[in-house]
C-alpha atoms as a PDB file:
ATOM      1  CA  UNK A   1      63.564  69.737 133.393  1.00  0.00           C
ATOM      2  CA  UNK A   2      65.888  66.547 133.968  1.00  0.00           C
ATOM      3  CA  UNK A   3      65.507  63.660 131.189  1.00  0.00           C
ATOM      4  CA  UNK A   4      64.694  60.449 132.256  1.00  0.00           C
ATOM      5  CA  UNK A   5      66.959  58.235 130.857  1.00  0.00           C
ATOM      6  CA  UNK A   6      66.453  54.603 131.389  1.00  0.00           C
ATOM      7  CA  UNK A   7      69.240  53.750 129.743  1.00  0.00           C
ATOM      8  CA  UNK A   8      71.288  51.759 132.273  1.00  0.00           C
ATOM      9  CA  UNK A   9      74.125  54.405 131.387  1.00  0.00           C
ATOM     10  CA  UNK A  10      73.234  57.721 132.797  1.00  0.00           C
ATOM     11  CA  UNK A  11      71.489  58.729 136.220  1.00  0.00           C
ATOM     12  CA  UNK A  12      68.079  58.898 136.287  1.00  0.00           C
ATOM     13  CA  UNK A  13      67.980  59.858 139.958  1.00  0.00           C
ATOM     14  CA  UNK A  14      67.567  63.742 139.326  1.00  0.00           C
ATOM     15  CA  UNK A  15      64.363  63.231 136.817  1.00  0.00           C
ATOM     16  CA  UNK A  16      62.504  61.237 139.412  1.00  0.00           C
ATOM     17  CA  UNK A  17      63.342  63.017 142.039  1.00  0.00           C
ATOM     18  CA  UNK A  18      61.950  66.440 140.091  1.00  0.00           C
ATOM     19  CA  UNK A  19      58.623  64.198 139.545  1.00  0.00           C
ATOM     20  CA  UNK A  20      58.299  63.666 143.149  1.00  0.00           C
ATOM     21  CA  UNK A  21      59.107  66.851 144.138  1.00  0.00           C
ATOM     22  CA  UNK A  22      56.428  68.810 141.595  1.00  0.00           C
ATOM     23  CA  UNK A  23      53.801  67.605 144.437  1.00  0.00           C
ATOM     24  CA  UNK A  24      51.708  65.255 141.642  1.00  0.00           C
ATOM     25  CA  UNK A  25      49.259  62.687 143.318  1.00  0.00           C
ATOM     26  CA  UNK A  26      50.654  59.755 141.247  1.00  0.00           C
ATOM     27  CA  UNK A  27      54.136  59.506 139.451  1.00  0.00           C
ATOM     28  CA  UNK A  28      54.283  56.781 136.707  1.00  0.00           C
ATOM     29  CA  UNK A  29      57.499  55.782 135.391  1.00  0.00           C
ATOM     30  CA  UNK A  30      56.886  53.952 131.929  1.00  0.00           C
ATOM     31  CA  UNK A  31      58.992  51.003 130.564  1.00  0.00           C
ATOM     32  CA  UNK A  32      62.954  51.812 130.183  1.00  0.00           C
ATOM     33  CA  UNK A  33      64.915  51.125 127.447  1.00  0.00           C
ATOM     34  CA  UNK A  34      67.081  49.008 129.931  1.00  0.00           C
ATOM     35  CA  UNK A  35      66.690  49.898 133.107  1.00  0.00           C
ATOM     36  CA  UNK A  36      66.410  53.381 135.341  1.00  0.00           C
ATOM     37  CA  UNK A  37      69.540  53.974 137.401  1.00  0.00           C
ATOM     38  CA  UNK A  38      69.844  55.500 140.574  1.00  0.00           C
ATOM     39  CA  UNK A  39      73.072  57.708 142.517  1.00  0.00           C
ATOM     40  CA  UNK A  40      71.023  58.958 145.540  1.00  0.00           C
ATOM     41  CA  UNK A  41      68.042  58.449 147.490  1.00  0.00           C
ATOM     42  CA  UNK A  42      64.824  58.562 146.308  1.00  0.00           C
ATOM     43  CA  UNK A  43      62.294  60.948 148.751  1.00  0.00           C
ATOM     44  CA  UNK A  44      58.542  60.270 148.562  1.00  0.00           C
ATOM     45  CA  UNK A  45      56.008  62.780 149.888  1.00  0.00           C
ATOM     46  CA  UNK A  46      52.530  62.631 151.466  1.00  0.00           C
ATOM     47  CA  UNK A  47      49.624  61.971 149.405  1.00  0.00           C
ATOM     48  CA  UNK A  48      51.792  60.250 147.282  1.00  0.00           C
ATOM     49  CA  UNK A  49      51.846  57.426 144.491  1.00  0.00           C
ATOM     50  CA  UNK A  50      55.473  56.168 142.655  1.00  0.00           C
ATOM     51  CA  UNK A  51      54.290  53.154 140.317  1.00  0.00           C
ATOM     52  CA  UNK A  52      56.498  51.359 137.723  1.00  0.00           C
ATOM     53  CA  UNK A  53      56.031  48.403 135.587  1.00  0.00           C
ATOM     54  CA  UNK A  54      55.744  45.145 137.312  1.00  0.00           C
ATOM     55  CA  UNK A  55      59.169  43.911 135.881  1.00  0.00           C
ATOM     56  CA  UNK A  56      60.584  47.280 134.699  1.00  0.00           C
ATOM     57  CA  UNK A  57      64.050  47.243 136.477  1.00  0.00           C
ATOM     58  CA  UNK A  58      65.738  50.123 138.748  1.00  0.00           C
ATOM     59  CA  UNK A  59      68.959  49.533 140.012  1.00  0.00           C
ATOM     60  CA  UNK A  60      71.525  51.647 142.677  1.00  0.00           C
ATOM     61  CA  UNK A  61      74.481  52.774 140.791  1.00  0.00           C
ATOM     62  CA  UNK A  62      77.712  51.714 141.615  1.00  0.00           C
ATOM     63  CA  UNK A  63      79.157  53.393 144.925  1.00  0.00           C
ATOM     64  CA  UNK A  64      75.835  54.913 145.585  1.00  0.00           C
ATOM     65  CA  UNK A  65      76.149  53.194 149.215  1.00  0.00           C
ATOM     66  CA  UNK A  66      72.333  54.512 149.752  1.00  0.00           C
ATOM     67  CA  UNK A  67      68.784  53.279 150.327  1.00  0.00           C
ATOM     68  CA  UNK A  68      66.713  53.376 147.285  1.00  0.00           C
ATOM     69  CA  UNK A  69      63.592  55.455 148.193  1.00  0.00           C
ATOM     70  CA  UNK A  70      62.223  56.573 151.734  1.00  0.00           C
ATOM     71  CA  UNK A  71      59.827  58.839 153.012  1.00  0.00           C
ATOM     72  CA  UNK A  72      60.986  62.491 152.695  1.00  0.00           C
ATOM     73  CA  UNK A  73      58.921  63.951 156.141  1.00  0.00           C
ATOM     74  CA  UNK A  74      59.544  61.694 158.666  1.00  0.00           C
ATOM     75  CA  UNK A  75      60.113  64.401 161.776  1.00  0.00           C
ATOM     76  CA  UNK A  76      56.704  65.876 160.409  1.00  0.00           C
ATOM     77  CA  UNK A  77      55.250  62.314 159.840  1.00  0.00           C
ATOM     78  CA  UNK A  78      53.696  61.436 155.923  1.00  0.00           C
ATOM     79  CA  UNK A  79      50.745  59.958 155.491  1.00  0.00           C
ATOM     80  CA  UNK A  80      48.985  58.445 152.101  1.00  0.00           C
ATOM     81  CA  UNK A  81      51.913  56.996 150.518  1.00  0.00           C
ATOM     82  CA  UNK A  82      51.777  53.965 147.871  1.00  0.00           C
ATOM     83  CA  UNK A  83      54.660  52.631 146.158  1.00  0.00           C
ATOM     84  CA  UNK A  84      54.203  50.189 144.013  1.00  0.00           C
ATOM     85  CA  UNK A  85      56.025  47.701 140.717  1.00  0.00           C
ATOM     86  CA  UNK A  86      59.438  47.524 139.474  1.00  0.00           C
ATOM     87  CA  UNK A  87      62.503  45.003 140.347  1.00  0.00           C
ATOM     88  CA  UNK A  88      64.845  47.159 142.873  1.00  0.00           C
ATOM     89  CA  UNK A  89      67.969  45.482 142.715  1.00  0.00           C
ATOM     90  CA  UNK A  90      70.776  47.193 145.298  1.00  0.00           C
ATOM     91  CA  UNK A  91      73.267  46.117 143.658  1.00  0.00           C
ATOM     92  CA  UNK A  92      75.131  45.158 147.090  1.00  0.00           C
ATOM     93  CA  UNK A  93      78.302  43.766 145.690  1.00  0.00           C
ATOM     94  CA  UNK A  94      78.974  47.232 144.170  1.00  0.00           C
ATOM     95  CA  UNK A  95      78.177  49.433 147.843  1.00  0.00           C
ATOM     96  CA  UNK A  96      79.717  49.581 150.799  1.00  0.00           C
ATOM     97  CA  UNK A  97      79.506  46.262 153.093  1.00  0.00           C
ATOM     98  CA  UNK A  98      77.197  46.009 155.536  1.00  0.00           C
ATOM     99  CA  UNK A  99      77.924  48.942 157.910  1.00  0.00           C
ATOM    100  CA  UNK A 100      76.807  47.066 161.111  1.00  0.00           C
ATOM    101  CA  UNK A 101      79.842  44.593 160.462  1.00  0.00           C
ATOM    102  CA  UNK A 102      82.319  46.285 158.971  1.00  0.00           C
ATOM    103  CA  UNK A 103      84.097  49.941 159.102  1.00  0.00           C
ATOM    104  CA  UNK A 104      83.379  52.263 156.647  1.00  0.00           C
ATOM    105  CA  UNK A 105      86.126  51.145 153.782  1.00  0.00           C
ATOM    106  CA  UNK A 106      87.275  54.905 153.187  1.00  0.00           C
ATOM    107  CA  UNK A 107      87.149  56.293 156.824  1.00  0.00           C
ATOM    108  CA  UNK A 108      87.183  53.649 158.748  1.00  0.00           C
ATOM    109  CA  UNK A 109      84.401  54.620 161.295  1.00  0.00           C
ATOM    110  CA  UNK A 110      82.624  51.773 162.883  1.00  0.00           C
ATOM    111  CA  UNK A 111      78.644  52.015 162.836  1.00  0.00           C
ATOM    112  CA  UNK A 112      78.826  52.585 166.791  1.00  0.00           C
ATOM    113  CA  UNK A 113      80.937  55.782 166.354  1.00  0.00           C
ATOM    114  CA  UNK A 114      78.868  56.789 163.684  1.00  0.00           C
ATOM    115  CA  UNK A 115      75.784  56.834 165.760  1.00  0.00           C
ATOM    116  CA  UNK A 116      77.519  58.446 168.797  1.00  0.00           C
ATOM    117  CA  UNK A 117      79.306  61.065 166.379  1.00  0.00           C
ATOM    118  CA  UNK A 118      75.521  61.553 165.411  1.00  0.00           C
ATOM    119  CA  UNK A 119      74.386  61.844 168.482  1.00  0.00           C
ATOM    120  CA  UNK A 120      71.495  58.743 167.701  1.00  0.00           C
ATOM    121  CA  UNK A 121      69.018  58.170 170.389  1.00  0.00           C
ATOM    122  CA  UNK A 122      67.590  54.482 169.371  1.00  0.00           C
ATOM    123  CA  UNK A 123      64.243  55.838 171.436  1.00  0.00           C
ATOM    124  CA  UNK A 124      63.475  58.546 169.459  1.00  0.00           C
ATOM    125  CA  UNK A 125      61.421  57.806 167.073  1.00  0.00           C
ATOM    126  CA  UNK A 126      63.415  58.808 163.267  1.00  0.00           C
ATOM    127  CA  UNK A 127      65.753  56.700 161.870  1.00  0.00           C
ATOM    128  CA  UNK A 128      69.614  57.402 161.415  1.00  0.00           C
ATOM    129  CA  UNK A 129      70.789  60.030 159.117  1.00  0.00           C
ATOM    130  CA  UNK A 130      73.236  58.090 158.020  1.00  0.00           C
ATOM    131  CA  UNK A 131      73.970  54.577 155.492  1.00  0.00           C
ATOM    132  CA  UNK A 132      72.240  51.616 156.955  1.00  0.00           C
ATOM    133  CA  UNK A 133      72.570  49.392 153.996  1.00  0.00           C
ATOM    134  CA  UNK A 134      68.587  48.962 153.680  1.00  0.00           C
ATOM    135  CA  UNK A 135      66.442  48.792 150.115  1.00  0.00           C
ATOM    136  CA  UNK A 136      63.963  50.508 151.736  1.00  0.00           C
ATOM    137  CA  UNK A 137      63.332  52.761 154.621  1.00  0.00           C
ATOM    138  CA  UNK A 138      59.527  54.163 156.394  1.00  0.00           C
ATOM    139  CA  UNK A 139      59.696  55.949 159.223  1.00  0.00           C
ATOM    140  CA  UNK A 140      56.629  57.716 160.706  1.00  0.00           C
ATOM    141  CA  UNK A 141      54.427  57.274 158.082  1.00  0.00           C
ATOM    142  CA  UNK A 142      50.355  56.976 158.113  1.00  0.00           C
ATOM    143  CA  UNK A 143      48.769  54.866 155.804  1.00  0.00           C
ATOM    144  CA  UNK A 144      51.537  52.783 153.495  1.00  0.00           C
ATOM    145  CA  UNK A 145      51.056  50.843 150.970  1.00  0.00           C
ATOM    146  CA  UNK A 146      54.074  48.718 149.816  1.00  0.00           C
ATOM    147  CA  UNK A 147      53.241  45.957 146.969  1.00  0.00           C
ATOM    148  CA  UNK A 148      53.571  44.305 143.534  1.00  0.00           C
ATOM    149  CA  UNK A 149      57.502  44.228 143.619  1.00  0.00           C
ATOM    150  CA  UNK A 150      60.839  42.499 143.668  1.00  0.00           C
ATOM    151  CA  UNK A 151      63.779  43.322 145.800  1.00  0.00           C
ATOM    152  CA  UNK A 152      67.454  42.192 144.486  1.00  0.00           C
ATOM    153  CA  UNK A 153      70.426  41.986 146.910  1.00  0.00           C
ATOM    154  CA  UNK A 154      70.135  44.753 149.608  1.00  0.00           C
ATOM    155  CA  UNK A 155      73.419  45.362 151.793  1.00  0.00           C
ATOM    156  CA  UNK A 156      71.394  44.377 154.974  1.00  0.00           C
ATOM    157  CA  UNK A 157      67.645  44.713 154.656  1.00  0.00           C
ATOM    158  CA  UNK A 158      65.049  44.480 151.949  1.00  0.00           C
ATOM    159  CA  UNK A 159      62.921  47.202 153.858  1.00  0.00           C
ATOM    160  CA  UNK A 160      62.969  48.478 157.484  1.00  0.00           C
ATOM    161  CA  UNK A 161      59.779  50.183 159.183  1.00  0.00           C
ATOM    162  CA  UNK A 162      59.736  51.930 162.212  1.00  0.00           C
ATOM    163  CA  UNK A 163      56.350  54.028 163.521  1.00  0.00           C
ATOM    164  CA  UNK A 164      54.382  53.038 160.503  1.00  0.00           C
ATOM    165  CA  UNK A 165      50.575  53.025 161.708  1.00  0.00           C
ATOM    166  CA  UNK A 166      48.311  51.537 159.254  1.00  0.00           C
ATOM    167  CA  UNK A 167      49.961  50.122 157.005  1.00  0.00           C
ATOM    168  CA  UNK A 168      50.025  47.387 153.848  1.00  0.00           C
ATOM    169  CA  UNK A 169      52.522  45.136 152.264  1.00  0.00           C
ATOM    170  CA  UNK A 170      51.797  42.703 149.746  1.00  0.00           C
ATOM    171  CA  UNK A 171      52.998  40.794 146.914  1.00  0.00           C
ATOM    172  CA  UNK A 172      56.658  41.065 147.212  1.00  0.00           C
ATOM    173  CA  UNK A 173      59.379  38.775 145.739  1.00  0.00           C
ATOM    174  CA  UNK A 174      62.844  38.506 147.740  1.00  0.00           C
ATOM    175  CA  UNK A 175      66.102  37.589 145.320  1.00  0.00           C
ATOM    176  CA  UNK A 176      69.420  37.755 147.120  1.00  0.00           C
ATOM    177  CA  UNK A 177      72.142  36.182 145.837  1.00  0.00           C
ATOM    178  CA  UNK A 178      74.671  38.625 146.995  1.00  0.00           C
ATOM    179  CA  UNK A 179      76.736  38.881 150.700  1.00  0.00           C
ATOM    180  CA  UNK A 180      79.434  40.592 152.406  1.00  0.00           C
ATOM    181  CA  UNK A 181      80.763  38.501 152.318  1.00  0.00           C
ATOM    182  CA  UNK A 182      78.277  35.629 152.353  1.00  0.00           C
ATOM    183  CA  UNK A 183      74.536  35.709 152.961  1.00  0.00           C
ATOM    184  CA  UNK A 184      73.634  36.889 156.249  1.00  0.00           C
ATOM    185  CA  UNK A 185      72.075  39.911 158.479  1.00  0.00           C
ATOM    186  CA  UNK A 186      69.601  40.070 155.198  1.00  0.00           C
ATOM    187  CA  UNK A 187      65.795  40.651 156.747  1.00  0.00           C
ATOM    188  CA  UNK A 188      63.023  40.879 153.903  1.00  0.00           C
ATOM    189  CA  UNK A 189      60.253  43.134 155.881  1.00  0.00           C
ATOM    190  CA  UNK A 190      61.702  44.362 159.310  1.00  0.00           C
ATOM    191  CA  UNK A 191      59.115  46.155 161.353  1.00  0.00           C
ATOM    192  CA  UNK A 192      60.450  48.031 164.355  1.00  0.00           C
ATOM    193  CA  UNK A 193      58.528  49.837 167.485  1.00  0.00           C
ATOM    194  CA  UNK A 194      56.246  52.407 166.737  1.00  0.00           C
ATOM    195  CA  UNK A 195      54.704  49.632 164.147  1.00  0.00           C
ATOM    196  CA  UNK A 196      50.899  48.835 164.467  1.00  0.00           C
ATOM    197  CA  UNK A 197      47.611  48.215 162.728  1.00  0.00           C
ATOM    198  CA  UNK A 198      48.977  46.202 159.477  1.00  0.00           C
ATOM    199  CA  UNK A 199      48.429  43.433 157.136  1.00  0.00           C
ATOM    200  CA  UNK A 200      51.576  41.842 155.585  1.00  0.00           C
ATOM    201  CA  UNK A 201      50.742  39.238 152.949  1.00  0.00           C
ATOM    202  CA  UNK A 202      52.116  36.677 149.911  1.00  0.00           C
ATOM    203  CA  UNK A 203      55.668  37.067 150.057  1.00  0.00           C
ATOM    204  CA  UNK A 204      57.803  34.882 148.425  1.00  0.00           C
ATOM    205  CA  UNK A 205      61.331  34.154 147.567  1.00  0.00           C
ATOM    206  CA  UNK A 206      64.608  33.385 149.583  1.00  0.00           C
ATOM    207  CA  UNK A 207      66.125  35.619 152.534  1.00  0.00           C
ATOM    208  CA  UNK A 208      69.004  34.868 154.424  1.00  0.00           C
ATOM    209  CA  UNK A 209      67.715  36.228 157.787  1.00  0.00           C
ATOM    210  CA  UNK A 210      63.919  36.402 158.721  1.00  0.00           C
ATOM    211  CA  UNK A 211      61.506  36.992 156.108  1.00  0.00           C
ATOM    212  CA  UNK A 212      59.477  38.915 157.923  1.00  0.00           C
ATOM    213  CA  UNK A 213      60.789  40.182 161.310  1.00  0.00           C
ATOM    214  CA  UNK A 214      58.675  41.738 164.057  1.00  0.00           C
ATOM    215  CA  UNK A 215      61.057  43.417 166.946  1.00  0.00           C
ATOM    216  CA  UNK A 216      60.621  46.108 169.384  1.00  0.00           C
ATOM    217  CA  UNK A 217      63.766  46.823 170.733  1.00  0.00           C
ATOM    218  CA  UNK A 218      66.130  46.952 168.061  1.00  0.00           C
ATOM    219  CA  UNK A 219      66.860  49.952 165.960  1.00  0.00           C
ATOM    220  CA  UNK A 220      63.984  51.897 166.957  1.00  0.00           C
ATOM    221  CA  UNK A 221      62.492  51.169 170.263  1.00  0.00           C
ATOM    222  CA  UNK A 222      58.552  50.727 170.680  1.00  0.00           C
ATOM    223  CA  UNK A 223      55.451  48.938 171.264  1.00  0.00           C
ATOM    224  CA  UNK A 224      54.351  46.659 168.382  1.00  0.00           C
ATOM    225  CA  UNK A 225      50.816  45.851 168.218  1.00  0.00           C
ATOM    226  CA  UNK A 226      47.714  44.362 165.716  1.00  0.00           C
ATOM    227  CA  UNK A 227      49.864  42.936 162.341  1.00  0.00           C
ATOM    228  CA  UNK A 228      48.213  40.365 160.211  1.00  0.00           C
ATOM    229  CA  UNK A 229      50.977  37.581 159.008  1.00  0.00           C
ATOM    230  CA  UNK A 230      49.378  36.104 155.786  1.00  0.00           C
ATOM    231  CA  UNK A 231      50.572  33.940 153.273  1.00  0.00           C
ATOM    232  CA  UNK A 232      54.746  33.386 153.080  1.00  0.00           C
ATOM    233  CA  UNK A 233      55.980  31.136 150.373  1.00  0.00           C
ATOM    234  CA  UNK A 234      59.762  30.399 150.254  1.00  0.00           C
ATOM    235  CA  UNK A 235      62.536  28.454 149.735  1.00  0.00           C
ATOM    236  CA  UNK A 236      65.978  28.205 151.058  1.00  0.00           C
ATOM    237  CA  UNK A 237      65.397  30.821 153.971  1.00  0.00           C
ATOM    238  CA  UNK A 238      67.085  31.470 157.091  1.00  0.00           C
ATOM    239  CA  UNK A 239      63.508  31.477 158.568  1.00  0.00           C
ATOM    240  CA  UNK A 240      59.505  32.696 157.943  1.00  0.00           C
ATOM    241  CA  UNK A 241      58.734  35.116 161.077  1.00  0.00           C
ATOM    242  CA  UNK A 242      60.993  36.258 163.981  1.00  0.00           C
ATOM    243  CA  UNK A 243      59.360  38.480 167.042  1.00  0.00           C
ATOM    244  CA  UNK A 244      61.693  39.662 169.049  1.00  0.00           C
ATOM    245  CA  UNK A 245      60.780  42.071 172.693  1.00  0.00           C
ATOM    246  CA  UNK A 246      62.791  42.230 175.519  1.00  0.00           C
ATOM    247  CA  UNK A 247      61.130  45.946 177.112  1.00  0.00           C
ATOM    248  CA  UNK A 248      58.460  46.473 174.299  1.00  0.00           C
ATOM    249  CA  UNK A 249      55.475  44.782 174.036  1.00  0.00           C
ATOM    250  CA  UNK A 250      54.971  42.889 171.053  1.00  0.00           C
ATOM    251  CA  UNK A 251      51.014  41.949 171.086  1.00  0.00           C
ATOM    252  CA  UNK A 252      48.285  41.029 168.634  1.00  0.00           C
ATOM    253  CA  UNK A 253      50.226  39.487 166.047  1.00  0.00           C
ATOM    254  CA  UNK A 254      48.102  36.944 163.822  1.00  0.00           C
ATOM    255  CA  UNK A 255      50.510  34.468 161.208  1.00  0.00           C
ATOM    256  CA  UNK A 256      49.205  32.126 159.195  1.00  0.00           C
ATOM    257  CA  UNK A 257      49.797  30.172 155.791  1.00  0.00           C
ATOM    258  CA  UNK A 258      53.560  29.603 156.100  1.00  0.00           C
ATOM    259  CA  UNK A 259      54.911  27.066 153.768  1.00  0.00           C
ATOM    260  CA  UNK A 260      58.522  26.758 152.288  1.00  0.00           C
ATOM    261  CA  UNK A 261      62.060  25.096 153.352  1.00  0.00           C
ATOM    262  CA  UNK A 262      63.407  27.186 155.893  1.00  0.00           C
ATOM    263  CA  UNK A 263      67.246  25.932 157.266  1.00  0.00           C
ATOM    264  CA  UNK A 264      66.635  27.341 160.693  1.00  0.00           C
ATOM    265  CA  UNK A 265      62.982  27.455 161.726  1.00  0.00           C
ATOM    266  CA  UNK A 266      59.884  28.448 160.401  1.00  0.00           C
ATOM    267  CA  UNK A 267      58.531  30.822 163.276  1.00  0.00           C
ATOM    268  CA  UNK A 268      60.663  31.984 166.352  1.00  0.00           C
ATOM    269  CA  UNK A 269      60.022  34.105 169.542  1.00  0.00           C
ATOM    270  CA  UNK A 270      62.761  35.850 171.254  1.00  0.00           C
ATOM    271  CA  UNK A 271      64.389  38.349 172.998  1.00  0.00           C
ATOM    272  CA  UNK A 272      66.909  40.529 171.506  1.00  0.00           C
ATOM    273  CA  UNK A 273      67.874  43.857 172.553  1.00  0.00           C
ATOM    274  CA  UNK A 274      70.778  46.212 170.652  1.00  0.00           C
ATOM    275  CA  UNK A 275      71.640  49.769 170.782  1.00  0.00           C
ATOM    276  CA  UNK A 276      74.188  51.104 167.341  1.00  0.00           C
END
């Protein structure tokens, strides 16, 4: 058995990943001493609850250049996943730079010859096996529930979603202060194709991109269809909601109660199309 530290000195990454991994319906992490500390990516399973206190804090260790937590079984698909509390701070001034901008700093690969080295296909449906700079990452997943927490400086996105069928995010908090090397490319929610059947609701805080952004032909390619917009409350944001289609249909898309001070728009629609 691992310890679980929650010391804000020594990983925590292997205990929680042990709890995840011994199959139990609901993993609780309690109050840390400081705060839980992460070197690799956290892997949640179907059937599956991680919960921590509202404003317990879990941070990405230095030169981690990872994503936080993602589904472990995206080529099988998950389903029945909740995650749930905590303040997830990045910690993007300590990882790599935004890997769609810049070259890797040690190699020097460029994100484009990292996906062709890969051999990426952006219309298949799972994500890159490789660092995208994103908090969070659900791919193929049934049934998601995403709420009650705060996201702190992601490289590039606060959490992407690609082929996530009914699906739930509420009561999120956005706090970047942190660029490579200013505030930009920084997305709160990003849902990609394959995305349908959800309800998105009270988000709040400041992103320096869209808040919530609803595009079908970029990243993962697909049909987006029947999301509920809800309730955004912000300040000092790029802008509220984004959908962007240029060969995907984007359709059924309700948004409503947008307030805030946004210094580029409040709700856009256009096209945008990008392969890695």
């Amino acid at each position: 058995m691992y310890k679980l530290y929650g010391d804000g000195i020594n990983d925590d990454y292997p205990a929680i990943q042990q709890m995840l991994d011994s199959g139990m319906a609901c993993v609780i992490l309690g109050s840390p001493e400081k705060c839980y500390l992460l070197s690799k990516t956290l892997k949640i399973h179907s059937n599956q609850e991680l919960a921590l206190p509202r404003f317990a804090t879990i941070r990405l260790m230095d030169n981690a250049n990872c994503c936080m937590l993602e589904n472990a079984e995206p080529r099988e698909w998950n389903k029945n996943i909740k995650v749930s509390g905590g303040i997830w701070d990045m910690n993007h001034n300590n990882q790599h730079p935004n890997p769609y901008h810049f070259p890797n700093p040690i190699t020097g690969e460029k994100f484009k010859d990292t996906a062709q080295r890969l051999n990426y296909d952006i219309n298949d449906r799972l994500f890159i096996d490789a660092y995208t700079g994103h908090c969070f990452r659900f791919n193929s997943v049934k049934n998601l529930i995403f709420e009650d927490l705060t996201i702190v400086n992601p490289v590039v996105y606060g959490a992407q979603f690609a082929f996530v069928e009914d699906f739930t995010v509420r009561d999120l908090v956005f706090d970047y202060t942190e660029g490579s090397p200013k505030l930009w490319n920084l997305d709160g929610v990003h849902f990609e194709g394959g995305c349908r059947n959800g309800y998105v609701t009270n988000l709040k805080g400041a992103c320096h991109d869209d808040l919530v952004a609803i595009t079908s032909d970029d990243g993962k390619n697909g049909d987006i269809e029947n999301i509920v917009v809800d309730g955004i409350f912000a300040y000092g944001s790029h802008s509220a909601v984004r959908l962007l289609s240029v060969k995907h249909k984007v359709k059924n898309i309700h948004i409503s109660n947008v307030y805030g001070i946004y210094y580029v728009y409040l709700i856009c629609m256009s096209k945008y199309y990008d392969t890695p």
